[in-house]
PDB file of N, CA and C in Angstrom:
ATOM      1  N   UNK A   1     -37.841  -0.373  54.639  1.00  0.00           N
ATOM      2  CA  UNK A   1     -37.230   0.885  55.002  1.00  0.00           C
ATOM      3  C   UNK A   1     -38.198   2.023  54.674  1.00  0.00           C
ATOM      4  N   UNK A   2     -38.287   2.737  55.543  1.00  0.00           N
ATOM      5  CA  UNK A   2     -39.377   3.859  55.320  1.00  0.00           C
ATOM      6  C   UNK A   2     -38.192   5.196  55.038  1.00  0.00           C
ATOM      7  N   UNK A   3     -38.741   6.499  54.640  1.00  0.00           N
ATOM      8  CA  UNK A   3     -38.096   7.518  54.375  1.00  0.00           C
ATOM      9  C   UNK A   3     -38.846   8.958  54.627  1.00  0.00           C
ATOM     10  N   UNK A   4     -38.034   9.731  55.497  1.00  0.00           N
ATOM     11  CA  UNK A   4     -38.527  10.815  55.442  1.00  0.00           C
ATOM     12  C   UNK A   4     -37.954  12.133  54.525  1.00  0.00           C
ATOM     13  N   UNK A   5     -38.781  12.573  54.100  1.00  0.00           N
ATOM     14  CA  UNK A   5     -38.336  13.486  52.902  1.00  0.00           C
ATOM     15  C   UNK A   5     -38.957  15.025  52.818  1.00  0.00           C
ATOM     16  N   UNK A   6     -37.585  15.649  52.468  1.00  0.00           N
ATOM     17  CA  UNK A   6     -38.233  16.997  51.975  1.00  0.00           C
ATOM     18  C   UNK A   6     -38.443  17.187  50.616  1.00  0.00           C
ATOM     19  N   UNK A   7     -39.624  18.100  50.120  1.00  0.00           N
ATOM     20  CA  UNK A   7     -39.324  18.411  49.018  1.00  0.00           C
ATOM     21  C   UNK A   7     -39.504  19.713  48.902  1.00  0.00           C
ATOM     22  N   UNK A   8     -39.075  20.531  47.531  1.00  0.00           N
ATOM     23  CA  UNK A   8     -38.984  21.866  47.302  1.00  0.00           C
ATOM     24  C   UNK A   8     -39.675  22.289  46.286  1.00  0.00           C
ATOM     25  N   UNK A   9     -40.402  23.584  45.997  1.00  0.00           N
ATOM     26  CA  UNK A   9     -41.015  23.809  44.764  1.00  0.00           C
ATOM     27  C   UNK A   9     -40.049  24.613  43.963  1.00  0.00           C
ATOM     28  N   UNK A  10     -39.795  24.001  42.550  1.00  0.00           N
ATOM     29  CA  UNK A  10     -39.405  24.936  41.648  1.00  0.00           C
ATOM     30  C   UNK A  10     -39.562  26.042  41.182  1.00  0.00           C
ATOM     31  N   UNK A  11     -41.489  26.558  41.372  1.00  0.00           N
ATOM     32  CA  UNK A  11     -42.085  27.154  41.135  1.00  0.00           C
ATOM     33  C   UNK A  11     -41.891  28.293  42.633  1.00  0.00           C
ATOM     34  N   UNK A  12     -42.237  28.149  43.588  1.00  0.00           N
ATOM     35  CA  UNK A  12     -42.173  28.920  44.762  1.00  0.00           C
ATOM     36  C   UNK A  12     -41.292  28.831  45.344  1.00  0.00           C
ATOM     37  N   UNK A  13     -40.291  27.705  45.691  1.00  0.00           N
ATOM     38  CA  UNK A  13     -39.307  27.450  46.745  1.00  0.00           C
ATOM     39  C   UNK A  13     -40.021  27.266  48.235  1.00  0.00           C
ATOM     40  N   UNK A  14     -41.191  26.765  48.207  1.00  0.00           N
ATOM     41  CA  UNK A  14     -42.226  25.825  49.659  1.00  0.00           C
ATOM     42  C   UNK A  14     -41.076  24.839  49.892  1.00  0.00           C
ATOM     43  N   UNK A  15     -41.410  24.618  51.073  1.00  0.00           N
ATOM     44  CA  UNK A  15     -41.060  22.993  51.277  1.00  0.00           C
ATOM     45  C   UNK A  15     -42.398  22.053  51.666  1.00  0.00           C
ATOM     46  N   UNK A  16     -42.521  20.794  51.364  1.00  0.00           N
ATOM     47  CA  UNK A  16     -43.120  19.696  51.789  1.00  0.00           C
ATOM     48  C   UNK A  16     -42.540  19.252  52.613  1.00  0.00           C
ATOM     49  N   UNK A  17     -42.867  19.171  53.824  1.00  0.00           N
ATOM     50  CA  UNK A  17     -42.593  17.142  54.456  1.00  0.00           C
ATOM     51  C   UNK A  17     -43.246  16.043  54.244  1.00  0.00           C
ATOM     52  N   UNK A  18     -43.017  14.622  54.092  1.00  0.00           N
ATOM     53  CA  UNK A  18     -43.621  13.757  54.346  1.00  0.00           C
ATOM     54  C   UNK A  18     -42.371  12.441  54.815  1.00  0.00           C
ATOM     55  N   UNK A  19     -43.694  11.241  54.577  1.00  0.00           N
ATOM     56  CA  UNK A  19     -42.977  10.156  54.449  1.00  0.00           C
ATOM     57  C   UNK A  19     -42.874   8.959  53.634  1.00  0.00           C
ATOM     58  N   UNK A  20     -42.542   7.874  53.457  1.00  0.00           N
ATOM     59  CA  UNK A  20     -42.853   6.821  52.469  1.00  0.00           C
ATOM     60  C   UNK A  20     -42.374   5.941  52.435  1.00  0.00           C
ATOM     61  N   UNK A  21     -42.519   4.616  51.836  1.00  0.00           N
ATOM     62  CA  UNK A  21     -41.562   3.266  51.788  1.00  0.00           C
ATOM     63  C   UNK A  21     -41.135   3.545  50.458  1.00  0.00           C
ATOM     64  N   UNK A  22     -41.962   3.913  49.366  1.00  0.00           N
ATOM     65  CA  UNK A  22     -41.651   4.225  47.972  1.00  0.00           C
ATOM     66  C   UNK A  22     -41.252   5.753  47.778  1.00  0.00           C
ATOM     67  N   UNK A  23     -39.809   6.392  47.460  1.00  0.00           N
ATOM     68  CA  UNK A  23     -39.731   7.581  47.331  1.00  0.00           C
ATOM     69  C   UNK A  23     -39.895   8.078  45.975  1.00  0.00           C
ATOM     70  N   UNK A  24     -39.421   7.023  45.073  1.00  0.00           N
ATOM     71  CA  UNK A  24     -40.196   7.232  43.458  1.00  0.00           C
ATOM     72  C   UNK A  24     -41.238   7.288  43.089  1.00  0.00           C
ATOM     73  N   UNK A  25     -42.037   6.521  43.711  1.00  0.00           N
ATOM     74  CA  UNK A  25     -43.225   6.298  43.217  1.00  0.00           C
ATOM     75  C   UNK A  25     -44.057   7.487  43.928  1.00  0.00           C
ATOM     76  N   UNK A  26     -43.872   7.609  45.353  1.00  0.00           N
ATOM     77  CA  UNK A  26     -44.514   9.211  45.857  1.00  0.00           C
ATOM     78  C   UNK A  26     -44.158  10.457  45.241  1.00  0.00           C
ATOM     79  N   UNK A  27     -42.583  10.965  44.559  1.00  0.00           N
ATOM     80  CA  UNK A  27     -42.338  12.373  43.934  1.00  0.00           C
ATOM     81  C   UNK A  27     -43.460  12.000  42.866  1.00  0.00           C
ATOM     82  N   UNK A  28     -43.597  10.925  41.784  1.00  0.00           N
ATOM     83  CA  UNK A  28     -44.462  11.219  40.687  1.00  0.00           C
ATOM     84  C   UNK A  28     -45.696  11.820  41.387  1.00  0.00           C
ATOM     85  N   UNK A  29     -46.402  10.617  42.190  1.00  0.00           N
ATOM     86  CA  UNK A  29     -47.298  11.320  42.845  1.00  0.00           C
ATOM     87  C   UNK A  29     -47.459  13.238  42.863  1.00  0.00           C
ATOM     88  N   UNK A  30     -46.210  13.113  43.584  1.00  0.00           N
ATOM     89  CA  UNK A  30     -46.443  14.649  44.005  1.00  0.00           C
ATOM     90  C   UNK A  30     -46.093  15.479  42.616  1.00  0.00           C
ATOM     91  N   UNK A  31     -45.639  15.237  41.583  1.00  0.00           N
ATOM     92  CA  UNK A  31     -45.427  15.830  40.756  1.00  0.00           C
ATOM     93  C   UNK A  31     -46.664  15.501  39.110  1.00  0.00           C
ATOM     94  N   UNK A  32     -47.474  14.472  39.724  1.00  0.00           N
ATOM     95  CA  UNK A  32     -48.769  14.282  38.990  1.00  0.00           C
ATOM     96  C   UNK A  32     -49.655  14.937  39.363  1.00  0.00           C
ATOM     97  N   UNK A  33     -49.814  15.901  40.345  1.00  0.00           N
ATOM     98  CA  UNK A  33     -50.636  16.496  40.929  1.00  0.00           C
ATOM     99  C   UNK A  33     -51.812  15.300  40.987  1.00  0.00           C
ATOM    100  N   UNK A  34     -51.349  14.605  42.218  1.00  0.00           N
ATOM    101  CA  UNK A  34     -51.871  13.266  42.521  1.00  0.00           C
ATOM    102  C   UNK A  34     -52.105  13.592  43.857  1.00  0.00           C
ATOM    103  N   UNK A  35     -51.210  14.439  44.832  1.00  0.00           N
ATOM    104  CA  UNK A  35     -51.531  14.741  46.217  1.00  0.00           C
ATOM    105  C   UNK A  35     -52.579  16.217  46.120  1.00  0.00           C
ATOM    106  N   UNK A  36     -53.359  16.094  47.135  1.00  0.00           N
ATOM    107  CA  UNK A  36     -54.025  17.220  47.103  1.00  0.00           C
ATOM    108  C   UNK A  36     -52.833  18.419  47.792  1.00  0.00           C
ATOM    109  N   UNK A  37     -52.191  18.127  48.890  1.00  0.00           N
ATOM    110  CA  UNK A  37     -51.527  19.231  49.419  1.00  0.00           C
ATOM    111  C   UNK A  37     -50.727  20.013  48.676  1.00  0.00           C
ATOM    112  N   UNK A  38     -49.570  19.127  47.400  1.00  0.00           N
ATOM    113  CA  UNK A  38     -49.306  20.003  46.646  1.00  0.00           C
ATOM    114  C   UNK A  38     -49.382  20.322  45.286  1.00  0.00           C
ATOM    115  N   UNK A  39     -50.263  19.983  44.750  1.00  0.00           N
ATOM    116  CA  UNK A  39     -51.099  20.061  43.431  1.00  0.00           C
ATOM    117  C   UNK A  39     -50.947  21.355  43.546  1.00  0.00           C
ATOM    118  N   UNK A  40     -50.755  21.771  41.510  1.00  0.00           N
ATOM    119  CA  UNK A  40     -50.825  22.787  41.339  1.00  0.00           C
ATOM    120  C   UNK A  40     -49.226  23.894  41.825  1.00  0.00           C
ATOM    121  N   UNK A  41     -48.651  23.001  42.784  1.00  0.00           N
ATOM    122  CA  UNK A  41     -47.931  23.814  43.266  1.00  0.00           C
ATOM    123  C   UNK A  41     -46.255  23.543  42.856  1.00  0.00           C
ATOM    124  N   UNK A  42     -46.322  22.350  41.935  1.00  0.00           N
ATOM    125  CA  UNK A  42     -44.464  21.870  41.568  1.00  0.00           C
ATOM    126  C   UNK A  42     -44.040  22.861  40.380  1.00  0.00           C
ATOM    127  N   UNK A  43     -43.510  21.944  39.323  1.00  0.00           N
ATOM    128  CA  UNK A  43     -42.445  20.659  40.144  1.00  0.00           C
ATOM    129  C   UNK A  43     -42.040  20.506  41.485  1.00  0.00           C
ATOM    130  N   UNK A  44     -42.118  19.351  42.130  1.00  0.00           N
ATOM    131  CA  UNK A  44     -41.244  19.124  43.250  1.00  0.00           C
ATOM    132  C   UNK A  44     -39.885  18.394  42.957  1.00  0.00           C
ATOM    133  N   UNK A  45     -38.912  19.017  43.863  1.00  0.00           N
ATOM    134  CA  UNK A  45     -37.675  17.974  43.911  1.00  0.00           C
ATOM    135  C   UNK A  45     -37.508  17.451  44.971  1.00  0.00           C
ATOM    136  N   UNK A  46     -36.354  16.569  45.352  1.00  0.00           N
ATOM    137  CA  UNK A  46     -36.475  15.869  46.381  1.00  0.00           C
ATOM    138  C   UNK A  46     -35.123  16.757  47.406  1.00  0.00           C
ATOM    139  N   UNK A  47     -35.023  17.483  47.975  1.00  0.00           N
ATOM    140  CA  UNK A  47     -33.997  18.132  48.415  1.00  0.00           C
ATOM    141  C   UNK A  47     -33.196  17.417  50.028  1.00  0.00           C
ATOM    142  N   UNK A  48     -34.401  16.557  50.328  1.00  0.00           N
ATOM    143  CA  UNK A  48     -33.543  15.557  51.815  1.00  0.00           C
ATOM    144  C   UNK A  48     -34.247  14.563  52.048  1.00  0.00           C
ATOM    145  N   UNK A  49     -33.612  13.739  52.667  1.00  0.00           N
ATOM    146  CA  UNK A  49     -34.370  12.286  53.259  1.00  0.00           C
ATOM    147  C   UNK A  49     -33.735  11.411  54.155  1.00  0.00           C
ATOM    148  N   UNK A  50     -34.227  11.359  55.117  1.00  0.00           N
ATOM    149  CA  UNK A  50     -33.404  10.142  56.176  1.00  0.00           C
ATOM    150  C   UNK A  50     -34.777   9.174  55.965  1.00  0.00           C
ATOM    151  N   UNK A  51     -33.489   8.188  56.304  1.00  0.00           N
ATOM    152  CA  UNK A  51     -34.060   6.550  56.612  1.00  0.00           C
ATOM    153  C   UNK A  51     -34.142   6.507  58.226  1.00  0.00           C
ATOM    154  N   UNK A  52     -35.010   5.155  58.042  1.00  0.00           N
ATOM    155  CA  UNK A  52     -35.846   4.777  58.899  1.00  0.00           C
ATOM    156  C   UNK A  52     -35.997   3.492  58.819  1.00  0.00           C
ATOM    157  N   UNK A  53     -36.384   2.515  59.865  1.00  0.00           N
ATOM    158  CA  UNK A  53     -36.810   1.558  59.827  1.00  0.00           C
ATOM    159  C   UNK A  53     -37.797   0.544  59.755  1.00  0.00           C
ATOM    160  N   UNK A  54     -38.632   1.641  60.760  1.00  0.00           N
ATOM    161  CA  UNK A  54     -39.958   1.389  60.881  1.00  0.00           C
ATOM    162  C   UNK A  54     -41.108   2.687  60.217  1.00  0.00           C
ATOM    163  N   UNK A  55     -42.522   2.007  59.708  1.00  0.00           N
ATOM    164  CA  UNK A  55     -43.213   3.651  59.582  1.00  0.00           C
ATOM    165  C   UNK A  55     -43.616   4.894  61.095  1.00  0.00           C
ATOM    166  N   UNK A  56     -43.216   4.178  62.217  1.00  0.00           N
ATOM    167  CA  UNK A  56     -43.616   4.440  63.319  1.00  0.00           C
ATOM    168  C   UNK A  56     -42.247   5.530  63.440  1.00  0.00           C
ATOM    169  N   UNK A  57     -41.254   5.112  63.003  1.00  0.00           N
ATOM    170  CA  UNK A  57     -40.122   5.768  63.487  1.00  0.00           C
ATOM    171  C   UNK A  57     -40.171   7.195  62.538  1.00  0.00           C
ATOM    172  N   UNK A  58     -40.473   6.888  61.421  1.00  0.00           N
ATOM    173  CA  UNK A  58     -40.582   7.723  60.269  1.00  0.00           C
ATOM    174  C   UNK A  58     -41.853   8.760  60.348  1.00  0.00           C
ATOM    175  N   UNK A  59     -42.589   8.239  60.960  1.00  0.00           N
ATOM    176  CA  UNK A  59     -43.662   9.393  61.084  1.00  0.00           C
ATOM    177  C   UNK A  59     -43.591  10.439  62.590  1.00  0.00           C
ATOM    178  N   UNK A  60     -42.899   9.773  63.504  1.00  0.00           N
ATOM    179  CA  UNK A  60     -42.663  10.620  64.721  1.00  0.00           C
ATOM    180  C   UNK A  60     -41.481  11.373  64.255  1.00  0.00           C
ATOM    181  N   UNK A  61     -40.755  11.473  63.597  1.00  0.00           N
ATOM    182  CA  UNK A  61     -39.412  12.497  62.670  1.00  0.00           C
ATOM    183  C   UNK A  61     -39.957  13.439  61.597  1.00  0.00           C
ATOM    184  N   UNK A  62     -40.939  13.030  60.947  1.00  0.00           N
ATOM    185  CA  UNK A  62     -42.055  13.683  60.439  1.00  0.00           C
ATOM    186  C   UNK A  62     -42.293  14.912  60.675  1.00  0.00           C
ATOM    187  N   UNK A  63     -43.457  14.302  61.774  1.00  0.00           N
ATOM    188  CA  UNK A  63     -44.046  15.320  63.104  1.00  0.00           C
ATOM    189  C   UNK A  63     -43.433  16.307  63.603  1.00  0.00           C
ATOM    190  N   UNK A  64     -41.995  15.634  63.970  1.00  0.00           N
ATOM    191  CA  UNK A  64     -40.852  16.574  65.071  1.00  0.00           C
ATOM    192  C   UNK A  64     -40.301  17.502  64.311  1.00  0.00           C
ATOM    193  N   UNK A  65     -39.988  17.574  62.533  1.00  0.00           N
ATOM    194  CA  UNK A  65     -39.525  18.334  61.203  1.00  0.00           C
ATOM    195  C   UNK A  65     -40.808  19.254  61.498  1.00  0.00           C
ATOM    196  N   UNK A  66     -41.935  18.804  61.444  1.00  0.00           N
ATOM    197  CA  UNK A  66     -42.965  19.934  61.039  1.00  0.00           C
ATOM    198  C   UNK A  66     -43.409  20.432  62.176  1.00  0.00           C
ATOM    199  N   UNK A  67     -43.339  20.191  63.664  1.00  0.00           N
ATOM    200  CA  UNK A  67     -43.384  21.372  64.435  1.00  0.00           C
ATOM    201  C   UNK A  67     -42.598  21.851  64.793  1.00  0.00           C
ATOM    202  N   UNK A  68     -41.446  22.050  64.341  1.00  0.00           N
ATOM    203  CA  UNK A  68     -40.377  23.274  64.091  1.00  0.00           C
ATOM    204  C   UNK A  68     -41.138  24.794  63.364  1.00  0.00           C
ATOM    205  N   UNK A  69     -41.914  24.381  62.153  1.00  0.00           N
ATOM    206  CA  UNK A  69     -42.364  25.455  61.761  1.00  0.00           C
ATOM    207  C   UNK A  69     -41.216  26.705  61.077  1.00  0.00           C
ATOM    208  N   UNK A  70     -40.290  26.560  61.431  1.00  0.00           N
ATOM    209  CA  UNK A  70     -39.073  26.877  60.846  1.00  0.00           C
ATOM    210  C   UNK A  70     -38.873  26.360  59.600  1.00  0.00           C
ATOM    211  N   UNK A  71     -38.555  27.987  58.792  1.00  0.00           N
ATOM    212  CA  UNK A  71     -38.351  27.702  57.425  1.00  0.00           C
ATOM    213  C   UNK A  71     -36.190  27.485  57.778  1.00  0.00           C
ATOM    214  N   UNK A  72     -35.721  28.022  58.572  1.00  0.00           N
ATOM    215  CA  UNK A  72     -34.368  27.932  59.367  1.00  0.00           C
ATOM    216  C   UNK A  72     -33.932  26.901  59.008  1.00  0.00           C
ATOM    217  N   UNK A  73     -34.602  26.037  60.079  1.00  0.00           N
ATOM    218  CA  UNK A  73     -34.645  25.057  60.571  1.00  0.00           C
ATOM    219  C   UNK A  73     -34.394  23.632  59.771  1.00  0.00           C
ATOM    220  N   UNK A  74     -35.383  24.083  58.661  1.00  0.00           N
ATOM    221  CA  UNK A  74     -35.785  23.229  57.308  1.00  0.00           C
ATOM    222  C   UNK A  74     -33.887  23.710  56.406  1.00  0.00           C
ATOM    223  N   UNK A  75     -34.002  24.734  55.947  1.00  0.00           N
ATOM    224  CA  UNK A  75     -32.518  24.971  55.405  1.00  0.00           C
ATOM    225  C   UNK A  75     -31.538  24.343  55.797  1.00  0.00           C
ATOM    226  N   UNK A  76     -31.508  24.595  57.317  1.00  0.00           N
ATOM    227  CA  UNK A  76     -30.274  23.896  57.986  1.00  0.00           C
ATOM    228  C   UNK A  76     -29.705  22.194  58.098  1.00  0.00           C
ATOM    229  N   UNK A  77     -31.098  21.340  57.642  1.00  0.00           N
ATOM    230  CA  UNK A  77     -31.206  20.454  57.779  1.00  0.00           C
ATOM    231  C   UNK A  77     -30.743  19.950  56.477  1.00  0.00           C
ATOM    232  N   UNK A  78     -31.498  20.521  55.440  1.00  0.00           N
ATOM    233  CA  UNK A  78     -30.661  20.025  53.835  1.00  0.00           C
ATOM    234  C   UNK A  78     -29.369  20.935  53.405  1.00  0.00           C
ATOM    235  N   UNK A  79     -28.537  21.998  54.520  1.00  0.00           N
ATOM    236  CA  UNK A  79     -27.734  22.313  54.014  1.00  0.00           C
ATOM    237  C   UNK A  79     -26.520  21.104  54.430  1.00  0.00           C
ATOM    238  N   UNK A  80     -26.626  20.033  55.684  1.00  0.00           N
ATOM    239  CA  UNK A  80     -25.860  19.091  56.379  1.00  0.00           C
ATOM    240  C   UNK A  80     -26.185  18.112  55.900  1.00  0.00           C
ATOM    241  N   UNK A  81     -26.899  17.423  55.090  1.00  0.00           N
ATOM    242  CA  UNK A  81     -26.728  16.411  54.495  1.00  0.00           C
ATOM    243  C   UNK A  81     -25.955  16.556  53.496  1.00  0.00           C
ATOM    244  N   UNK A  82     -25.539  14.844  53.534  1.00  0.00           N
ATOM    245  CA  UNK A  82     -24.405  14.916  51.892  1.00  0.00           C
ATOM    246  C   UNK A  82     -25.018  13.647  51.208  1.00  0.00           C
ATOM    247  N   UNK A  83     -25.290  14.190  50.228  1.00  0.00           N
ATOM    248  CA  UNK A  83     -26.210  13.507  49.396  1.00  0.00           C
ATOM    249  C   UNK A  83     -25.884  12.404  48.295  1.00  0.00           C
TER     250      UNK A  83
END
C-alpha cells in the first residue's frame, strides 16, 4: 500500500506533499532533517493521507495535489477528511 500525504510545519504552517509505502519511517525522515526539501523547516505533522495501491497510482495523485498550487485547495482537502 503506498500513501499520499500532507504535511504541515509547526514552525511556518507550509505544506509538503509527498508519497510513501512507509509513513513512519518517512515523517522521522522529514523531521530528522533527513530530506533536503524540508530541513530546517519542521517539525512536520502529518495533517492527510490517502491510500493507494500501487506507487504509480500514488504518485499521479501526488502530481495532480501539487499542480493545484492552491494553498485553498490544500485546506479543503484536510478539512474533509476524517481521520
Amino acid at each position: 500500500m503506498f500513501l499520499v500525504y500532507i504535511l504541515q510545519s509547526s514552525k511556518s504552517g507550509r505544506f509538503y506533499i509527498g508519497h510513501t509505502e512507509d509513513l513512519i519511517k518517512r515523517i522521522l525522515r522529514h523531521n530528522h532533517g533527513q530530506v533536503v526539501a524540508t530541513k530546517n523547516k519542521g517539525p512536520w505533522e502529518v495533517v492527510y493521507k490517502e491510500s493507494y495501491s500501487t506507487r504509480s497510482e500514488a504518485v499521479r495523485r501526488e502530481l495532480e495535489i501539487k499542480s493545484k498550487k492552491s494553498r485553498k485547495y490544500i485546506e479543503a482537502l484536510i478539512n474533509t477528511q476524517n481521520y
